[in-house]
C-alpha atoms as a PDB file:
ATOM      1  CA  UNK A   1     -14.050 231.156  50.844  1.00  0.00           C
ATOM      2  CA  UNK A   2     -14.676 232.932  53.961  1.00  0.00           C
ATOM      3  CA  UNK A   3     -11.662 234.412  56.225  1.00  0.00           C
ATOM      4  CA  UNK A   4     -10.946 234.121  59.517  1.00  0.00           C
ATOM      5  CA  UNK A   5     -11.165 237.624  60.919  1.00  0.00           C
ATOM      6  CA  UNK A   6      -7.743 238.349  62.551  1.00  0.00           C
ATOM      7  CA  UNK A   7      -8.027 238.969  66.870  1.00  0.00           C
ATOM      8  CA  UNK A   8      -6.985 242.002  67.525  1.00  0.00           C
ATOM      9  CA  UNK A   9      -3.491 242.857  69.117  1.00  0.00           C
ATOM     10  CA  UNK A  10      -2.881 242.555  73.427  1.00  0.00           C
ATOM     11  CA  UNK A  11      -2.781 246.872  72.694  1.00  0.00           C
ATOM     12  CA  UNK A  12      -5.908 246.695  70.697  1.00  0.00           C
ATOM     13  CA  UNK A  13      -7.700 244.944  73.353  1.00  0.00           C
ATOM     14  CA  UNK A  14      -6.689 247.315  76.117  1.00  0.00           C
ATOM     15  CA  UNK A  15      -8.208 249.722  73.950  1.00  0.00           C
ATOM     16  CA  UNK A  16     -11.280 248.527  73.878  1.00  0.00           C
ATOM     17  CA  UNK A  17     -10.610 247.939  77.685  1.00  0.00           C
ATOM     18  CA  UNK A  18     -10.034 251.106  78.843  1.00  0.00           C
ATOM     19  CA  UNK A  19     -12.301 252.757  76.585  1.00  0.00           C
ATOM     20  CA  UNK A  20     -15.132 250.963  78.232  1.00  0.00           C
ATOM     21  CA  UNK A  21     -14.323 251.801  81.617  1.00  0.00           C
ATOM     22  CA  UNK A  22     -14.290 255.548  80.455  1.00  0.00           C
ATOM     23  CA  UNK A  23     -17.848 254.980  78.966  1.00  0.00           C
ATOM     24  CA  UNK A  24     -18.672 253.215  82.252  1.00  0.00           C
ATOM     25  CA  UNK A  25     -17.031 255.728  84.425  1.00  0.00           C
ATOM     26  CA  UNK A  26     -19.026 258.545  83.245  1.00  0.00           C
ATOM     27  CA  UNK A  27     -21.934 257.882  81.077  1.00  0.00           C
ATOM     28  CA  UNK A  28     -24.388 259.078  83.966  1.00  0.00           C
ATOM     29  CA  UNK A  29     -22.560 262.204  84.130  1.00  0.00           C
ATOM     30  CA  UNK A  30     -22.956 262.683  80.670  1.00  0.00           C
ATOM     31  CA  UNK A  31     -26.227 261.158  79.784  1.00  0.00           C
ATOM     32  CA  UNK A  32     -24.971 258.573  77.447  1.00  0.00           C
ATOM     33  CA  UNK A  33     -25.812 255.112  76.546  1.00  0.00           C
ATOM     34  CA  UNK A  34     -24.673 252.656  73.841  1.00  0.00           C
ATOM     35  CA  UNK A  35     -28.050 253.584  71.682  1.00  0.00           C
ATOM     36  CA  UNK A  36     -27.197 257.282  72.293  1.00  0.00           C
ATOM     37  CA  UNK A  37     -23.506 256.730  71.040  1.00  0.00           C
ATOM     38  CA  UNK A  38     -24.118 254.700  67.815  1.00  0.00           C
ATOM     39  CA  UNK A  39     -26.863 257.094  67.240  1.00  0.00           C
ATOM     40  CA  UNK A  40     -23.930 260.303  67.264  1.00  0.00           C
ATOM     41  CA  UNK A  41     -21.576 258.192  65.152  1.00  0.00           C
ATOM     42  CA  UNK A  42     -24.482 256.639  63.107  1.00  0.00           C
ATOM     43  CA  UNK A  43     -23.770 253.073  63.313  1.00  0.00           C
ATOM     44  CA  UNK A  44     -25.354 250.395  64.769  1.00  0.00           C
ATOM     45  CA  UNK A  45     -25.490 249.552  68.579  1.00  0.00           C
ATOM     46  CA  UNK A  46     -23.814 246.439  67.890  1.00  0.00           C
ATOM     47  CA  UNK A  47     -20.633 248.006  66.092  1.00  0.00           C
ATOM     48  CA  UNK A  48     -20.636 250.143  69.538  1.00  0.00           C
ATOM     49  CA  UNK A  49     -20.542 246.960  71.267  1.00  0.00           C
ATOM     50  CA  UNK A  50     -18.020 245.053  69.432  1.00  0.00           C
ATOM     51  CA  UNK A  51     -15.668 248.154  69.785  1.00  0.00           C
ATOM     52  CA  UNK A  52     -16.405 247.989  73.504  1.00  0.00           C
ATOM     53  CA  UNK A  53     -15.784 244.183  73.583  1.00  0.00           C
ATOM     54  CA  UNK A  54     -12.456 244.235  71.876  1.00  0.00           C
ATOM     55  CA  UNK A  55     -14.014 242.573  68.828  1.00  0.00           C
ATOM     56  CA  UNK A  56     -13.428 245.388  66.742  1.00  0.00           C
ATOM     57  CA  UNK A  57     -10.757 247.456  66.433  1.00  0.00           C
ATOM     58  CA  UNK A  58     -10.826 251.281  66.977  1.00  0.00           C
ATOM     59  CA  UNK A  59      -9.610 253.467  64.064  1.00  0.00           C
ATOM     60  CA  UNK A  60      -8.440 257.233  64.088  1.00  0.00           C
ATOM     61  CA  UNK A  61     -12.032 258.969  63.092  1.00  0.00           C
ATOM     62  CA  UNK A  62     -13.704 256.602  65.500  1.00  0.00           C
ATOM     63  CA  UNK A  63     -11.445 257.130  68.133  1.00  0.00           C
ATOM     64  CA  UNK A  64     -11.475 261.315  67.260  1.00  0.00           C
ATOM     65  CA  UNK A  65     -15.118 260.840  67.717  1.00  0.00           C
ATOM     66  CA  UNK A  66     -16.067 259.097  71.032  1.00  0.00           C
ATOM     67  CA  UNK A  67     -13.094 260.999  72.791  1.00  0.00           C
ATOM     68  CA  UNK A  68     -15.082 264.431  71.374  1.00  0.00           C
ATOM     69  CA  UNK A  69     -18.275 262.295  73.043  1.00  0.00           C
ATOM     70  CA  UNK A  70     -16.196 261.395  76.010  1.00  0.00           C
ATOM     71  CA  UNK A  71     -14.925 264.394  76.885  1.00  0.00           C
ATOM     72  CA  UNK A  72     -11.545 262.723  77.226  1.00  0.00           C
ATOM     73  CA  UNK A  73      -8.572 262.538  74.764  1.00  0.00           C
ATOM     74  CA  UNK A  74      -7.463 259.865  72.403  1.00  0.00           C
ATOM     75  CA  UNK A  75      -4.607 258.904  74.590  1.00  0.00           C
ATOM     76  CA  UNK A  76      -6.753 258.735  77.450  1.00  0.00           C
ATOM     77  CA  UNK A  77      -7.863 255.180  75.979  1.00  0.00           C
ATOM     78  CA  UNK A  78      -5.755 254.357  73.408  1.00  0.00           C
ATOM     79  CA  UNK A  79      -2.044 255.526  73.779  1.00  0.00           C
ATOM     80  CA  UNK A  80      -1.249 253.525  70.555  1.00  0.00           C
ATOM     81  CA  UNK A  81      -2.915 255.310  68.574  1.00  0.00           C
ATOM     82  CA  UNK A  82      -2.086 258.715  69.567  1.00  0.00           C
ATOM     83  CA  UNK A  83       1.716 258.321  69.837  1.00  0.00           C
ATOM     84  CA  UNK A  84       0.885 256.976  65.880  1.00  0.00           C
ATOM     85  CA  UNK A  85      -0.708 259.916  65.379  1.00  0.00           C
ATOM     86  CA  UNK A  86       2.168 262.101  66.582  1.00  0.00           C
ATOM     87  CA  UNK A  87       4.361 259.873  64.545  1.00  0.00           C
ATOM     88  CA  UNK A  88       2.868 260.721  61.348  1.00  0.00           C
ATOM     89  CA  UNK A  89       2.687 264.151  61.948  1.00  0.00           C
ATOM     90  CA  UNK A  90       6.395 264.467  63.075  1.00  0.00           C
ATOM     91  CA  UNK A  91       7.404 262.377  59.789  1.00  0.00           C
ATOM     92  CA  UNK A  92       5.911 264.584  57.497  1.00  0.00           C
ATOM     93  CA  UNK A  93       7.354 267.931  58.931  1.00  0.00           C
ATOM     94  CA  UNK A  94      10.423 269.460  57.037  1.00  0.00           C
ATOM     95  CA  UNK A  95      12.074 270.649  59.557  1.00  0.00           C
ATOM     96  CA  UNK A  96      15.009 272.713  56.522  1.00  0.00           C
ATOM     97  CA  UNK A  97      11.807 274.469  55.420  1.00  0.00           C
ATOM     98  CA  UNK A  98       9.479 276.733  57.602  1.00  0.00           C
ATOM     99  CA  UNK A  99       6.306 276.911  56.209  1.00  0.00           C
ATOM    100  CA  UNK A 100       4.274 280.522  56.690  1.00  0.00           C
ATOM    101  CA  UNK A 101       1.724 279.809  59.098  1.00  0.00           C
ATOM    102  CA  UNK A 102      -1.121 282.524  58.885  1.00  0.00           C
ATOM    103  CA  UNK A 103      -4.335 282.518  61.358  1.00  0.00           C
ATOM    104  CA  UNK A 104      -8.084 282.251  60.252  1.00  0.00           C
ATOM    105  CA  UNK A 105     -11.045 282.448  63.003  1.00  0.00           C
ATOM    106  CA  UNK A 106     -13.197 279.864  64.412  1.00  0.00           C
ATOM    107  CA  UNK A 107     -16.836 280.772  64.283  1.00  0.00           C
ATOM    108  CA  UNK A 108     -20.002 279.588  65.185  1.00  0.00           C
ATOM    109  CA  UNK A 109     -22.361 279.359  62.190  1.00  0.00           C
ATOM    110  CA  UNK A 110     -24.358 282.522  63.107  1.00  0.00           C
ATOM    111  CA  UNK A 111     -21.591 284.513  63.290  1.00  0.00           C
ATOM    112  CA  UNK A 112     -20.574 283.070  59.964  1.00  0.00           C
ATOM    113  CA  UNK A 113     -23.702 284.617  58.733  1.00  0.00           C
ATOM    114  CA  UNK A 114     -23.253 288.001  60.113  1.00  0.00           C
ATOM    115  CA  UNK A 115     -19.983 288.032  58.788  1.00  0.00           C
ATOM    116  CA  UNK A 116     -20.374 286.713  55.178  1.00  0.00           C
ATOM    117  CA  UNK A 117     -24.252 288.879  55.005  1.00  0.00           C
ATOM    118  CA  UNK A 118     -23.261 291.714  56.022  1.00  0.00           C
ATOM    119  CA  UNK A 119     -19.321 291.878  55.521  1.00  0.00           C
ATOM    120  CA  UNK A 120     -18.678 292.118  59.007  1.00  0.00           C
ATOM    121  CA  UNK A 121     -15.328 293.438  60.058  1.00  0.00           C
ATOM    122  CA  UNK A 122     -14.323 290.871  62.786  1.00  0.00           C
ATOM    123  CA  UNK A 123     -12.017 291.091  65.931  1.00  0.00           C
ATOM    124  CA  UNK A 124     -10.145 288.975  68.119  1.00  0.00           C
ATOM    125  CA  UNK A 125     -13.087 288.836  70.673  1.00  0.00           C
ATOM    126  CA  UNK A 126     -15.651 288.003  67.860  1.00  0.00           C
ATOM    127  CA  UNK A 127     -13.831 284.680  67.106  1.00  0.00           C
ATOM    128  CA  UNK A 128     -14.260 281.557  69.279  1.00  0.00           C
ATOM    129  CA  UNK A 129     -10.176 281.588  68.745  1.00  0.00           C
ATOM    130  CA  UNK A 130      -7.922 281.534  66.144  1.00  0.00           C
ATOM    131  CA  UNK A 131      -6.384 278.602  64.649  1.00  0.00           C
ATOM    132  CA  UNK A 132      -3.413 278.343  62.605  1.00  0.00           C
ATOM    133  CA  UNK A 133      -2.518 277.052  59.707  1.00  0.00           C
ATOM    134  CA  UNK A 134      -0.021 276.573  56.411  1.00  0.00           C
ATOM    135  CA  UNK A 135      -3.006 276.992  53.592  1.00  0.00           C
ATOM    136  CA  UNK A 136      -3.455 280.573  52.866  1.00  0.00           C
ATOM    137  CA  UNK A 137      -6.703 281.900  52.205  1.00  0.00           C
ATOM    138  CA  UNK A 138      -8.441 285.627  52.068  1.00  0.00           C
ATOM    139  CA  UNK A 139      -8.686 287.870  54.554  1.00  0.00           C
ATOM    140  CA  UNK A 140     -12.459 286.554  54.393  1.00  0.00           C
ATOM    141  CA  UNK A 141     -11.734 283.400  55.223  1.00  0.00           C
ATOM    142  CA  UNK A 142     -13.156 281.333  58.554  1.00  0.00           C
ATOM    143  CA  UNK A 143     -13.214 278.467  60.283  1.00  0.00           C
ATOM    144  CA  UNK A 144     -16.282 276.142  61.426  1.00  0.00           C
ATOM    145  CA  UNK A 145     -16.751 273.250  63.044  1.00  0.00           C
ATOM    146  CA  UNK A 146     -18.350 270.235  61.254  1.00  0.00           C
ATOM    147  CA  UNK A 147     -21.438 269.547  63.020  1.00  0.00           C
ATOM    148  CA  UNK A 148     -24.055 266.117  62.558  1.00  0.00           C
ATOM    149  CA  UNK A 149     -23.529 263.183  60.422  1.00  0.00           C
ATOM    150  CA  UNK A 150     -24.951 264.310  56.565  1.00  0.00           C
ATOM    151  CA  UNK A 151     -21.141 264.230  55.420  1.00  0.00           C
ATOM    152  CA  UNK A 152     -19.637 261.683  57.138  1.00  0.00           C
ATOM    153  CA  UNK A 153     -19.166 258.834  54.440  1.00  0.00           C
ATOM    154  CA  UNK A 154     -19.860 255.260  54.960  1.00  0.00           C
ATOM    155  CA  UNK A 155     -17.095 253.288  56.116  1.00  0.00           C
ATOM    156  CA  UNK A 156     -13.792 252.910  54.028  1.00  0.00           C
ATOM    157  CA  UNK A 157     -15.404 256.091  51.672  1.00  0.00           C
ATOM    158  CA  UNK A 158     -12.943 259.066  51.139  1.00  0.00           C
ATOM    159  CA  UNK A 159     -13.275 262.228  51.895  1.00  0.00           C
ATOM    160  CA  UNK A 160     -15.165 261.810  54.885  1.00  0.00           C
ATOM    161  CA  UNK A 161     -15.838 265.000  57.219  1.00  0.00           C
ATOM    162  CA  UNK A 162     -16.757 263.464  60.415  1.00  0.00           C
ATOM    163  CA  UNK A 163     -18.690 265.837  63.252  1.00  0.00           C
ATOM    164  CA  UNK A 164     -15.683 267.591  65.522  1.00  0.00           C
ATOM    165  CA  UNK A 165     -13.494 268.034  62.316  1.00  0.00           C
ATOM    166  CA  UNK A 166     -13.064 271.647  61.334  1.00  0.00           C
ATOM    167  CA  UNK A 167     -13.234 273.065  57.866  1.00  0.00           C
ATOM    168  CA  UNK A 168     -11.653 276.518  56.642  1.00  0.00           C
ATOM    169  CA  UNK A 169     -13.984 278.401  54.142  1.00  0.00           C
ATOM    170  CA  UNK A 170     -12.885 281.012  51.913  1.00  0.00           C
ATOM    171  CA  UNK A 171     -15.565 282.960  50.299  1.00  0.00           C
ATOM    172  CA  UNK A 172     -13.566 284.764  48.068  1.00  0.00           C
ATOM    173  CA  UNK A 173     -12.638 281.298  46.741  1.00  0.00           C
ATOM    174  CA  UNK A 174     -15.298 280.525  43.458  1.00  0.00           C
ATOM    175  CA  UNK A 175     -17.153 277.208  44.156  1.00  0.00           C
ATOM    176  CA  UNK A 176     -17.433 274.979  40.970  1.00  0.00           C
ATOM    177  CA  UNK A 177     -19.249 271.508  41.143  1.00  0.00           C
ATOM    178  CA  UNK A 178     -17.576 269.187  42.874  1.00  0.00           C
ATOM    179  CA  UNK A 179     -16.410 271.345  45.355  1.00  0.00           C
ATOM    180  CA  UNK A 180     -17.421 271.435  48.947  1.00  0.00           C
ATOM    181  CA  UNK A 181     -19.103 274.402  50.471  1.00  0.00           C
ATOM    182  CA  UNK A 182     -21.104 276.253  53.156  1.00  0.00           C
ATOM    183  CA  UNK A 183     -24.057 277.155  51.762  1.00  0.00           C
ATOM    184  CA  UNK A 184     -27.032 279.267  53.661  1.00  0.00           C
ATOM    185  CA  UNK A 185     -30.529 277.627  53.045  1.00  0.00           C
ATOM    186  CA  UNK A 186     -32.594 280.510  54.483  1.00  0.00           C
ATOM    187  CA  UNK A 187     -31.959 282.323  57.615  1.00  0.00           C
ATOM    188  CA  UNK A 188     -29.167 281.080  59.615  1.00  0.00           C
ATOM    189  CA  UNK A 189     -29.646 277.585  58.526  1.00  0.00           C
ATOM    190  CA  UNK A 190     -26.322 276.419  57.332  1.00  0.00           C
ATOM    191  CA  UNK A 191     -25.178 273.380  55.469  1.00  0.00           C
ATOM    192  CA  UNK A 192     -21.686 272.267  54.203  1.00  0.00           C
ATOM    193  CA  UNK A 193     -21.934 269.963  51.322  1.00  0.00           C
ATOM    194  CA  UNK A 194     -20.555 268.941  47.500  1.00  0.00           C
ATOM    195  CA  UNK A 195     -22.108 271.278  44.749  1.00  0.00           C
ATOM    196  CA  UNK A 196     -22.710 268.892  42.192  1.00  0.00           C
ATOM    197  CA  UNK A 197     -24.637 269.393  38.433  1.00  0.00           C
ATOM    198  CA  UNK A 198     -27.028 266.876  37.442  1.00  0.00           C
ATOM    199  CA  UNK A 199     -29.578 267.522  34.333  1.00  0.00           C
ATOM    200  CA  UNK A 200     -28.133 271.150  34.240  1.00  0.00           C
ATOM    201  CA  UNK A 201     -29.492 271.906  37.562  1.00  0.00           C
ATOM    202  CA  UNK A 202     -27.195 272.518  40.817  1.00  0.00           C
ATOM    203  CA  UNK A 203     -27.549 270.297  43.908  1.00  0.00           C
ATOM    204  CA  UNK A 204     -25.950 269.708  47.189  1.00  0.00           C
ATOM    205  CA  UNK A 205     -24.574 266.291  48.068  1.00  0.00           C
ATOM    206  CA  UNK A 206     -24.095 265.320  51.273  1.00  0.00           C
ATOM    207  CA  UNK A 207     -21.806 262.012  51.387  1.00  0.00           C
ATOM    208  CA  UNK A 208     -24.336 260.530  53.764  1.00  0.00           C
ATOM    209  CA  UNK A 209     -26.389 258.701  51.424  1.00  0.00           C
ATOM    210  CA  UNK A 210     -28.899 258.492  54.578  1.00  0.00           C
ATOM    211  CA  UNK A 211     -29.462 262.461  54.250  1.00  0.00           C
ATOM    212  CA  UNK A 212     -31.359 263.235  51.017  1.00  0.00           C
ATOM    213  CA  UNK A 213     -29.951 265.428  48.676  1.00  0.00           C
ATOM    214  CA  UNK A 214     -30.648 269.518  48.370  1.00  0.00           C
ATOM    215  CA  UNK A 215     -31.928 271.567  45.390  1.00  0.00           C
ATOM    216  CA  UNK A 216     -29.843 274.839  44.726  1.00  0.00           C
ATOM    217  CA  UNK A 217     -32.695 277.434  44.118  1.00  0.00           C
ATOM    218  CA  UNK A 218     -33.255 281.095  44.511  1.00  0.00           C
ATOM    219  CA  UNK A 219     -33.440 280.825  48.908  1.00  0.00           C
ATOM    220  CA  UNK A 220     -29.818 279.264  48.931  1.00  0.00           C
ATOM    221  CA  UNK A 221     -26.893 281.407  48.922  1.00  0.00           C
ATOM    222  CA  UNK A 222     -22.969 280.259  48.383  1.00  0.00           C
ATOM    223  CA  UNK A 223     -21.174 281.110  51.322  1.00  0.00           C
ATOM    224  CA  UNK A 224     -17.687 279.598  50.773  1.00  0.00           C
ATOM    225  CA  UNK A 225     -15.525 277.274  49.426  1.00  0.00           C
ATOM    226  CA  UNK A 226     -14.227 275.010  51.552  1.00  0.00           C
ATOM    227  CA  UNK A 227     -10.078 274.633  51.088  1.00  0.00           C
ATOM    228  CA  UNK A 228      -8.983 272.576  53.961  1.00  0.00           C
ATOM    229  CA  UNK A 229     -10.474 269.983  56.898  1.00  0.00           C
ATOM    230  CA  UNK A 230      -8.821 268.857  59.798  1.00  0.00           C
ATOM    231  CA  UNK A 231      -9.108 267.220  63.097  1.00  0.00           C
ATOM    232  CA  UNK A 232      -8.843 270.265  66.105  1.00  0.00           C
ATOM    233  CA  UNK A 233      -5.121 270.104  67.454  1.00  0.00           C
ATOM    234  CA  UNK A 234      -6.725 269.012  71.010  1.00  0.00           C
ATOM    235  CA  UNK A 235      -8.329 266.159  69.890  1.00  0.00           C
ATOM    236  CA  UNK A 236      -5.221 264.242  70.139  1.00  0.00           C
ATOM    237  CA  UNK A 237      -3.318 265.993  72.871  1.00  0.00           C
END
């Protein structure tokens, strides 16, 4: 039996409203296109379209994703959804308990390499900036940011590291299979991915199953573990 699909709400479709005159607004200033769009989020042109059409409705990594695209924020086109988002955060705060917070660096991925090659004593002006958090980790330990589509899963999967999330790695932390590291394929080619054991051999998984999966042999070196993903504070400001 097939099921109606439900319309979307009156604040869904301004959504999609205003979202499209963003994307019309400035996709000559920033070079984009529909084509170039559902190619960054790697879906089809047509779910571009139906989000754009108020056929489908936008959800929080989709929305995290075109406003990083954009260059706008997520209440720029959808004020629903980031008051929700500031909802959720606010209801799972305690305020009777202060957490430690402690402070980890964001790097790009060749200073990662320096750093983790080389154990390279960084400073405050080394680091993109700092950003805070209630996981503790080593001394060692670093932010990057999540970059491509190789471990974004397909729709509904979970985890799912979208491109713009950030990820803190600790290489002090042992990586078993199953867990998700940076790993350094040679050079400064970087790739975060699941160590998994098939056959008695090591390989990395990427949850994309449109990005083929990586041997672990003698040119690939274990950076970090990684112990905690999230989406940049500014993404929803």
């Amino acid at each position: 039996m097939n099921m109606k699909k439900k319309p979307l709400t009156i604040e869904q479709l301004e959504d999609a409203r205003r979202l499209k005159n963003i994307f019309l607004s400035k996709k000559k200033e920033l070079g984009l296109s529909q084509e170039s769009i559902a190619l960054e989020l790697g879906v089809s042109q047509s779910a571009i379209n139906q989000l754009f059409g108020g056929i489908n409705a936008l959800n929080v990594s989709t929305a995290a994703q075109l406003a990083k695209i954009l260059k706008v924020k997520i209440g720029d086109f959808s004020p629903d959804l980031a008051r929700s988002i500031a909802d959720m955060a606010q209801m799972i705060e305690e305020p009777q308990v202060t957490a430690p917070v402690f402070e980890y660096p964001l790097f790009s991925s060749v200073q990662a390499g320096s750093f983790t090659a080389n154990d390279y004593a960084y400073t405050e002006r080394d680091a993109i900036k700092w950003i805070a958090t209630t996981t503790k980790a080593s001394d060692k330990a670093f932010w990057l940011e999540v970059k491509g589509h190789s471990m974004t899963a397909p729709q509904g999967g979970r985890p799912s590291f979208p491109e713009g999330m950030i990820i803190l790695i600790d290489p002090e932390e042992k990586v078993e299979p199953d867990d998700f590291c940076v790993a350094r394929m040679g050079g400064d080619e970087f790739t975060f991915k699941q160590l998994i054991m098939e056959g008695g051999e090591k390989y990395l998984r990427p949850l994309n199953p449109q990005y083929p999966l990586l041997t672990v042999n003698e040119s690939c070196q274990t950076v970090g573990k990684v112990i905690k993903s999230q989406w940049p504070d500014e993404t929803f400001v």
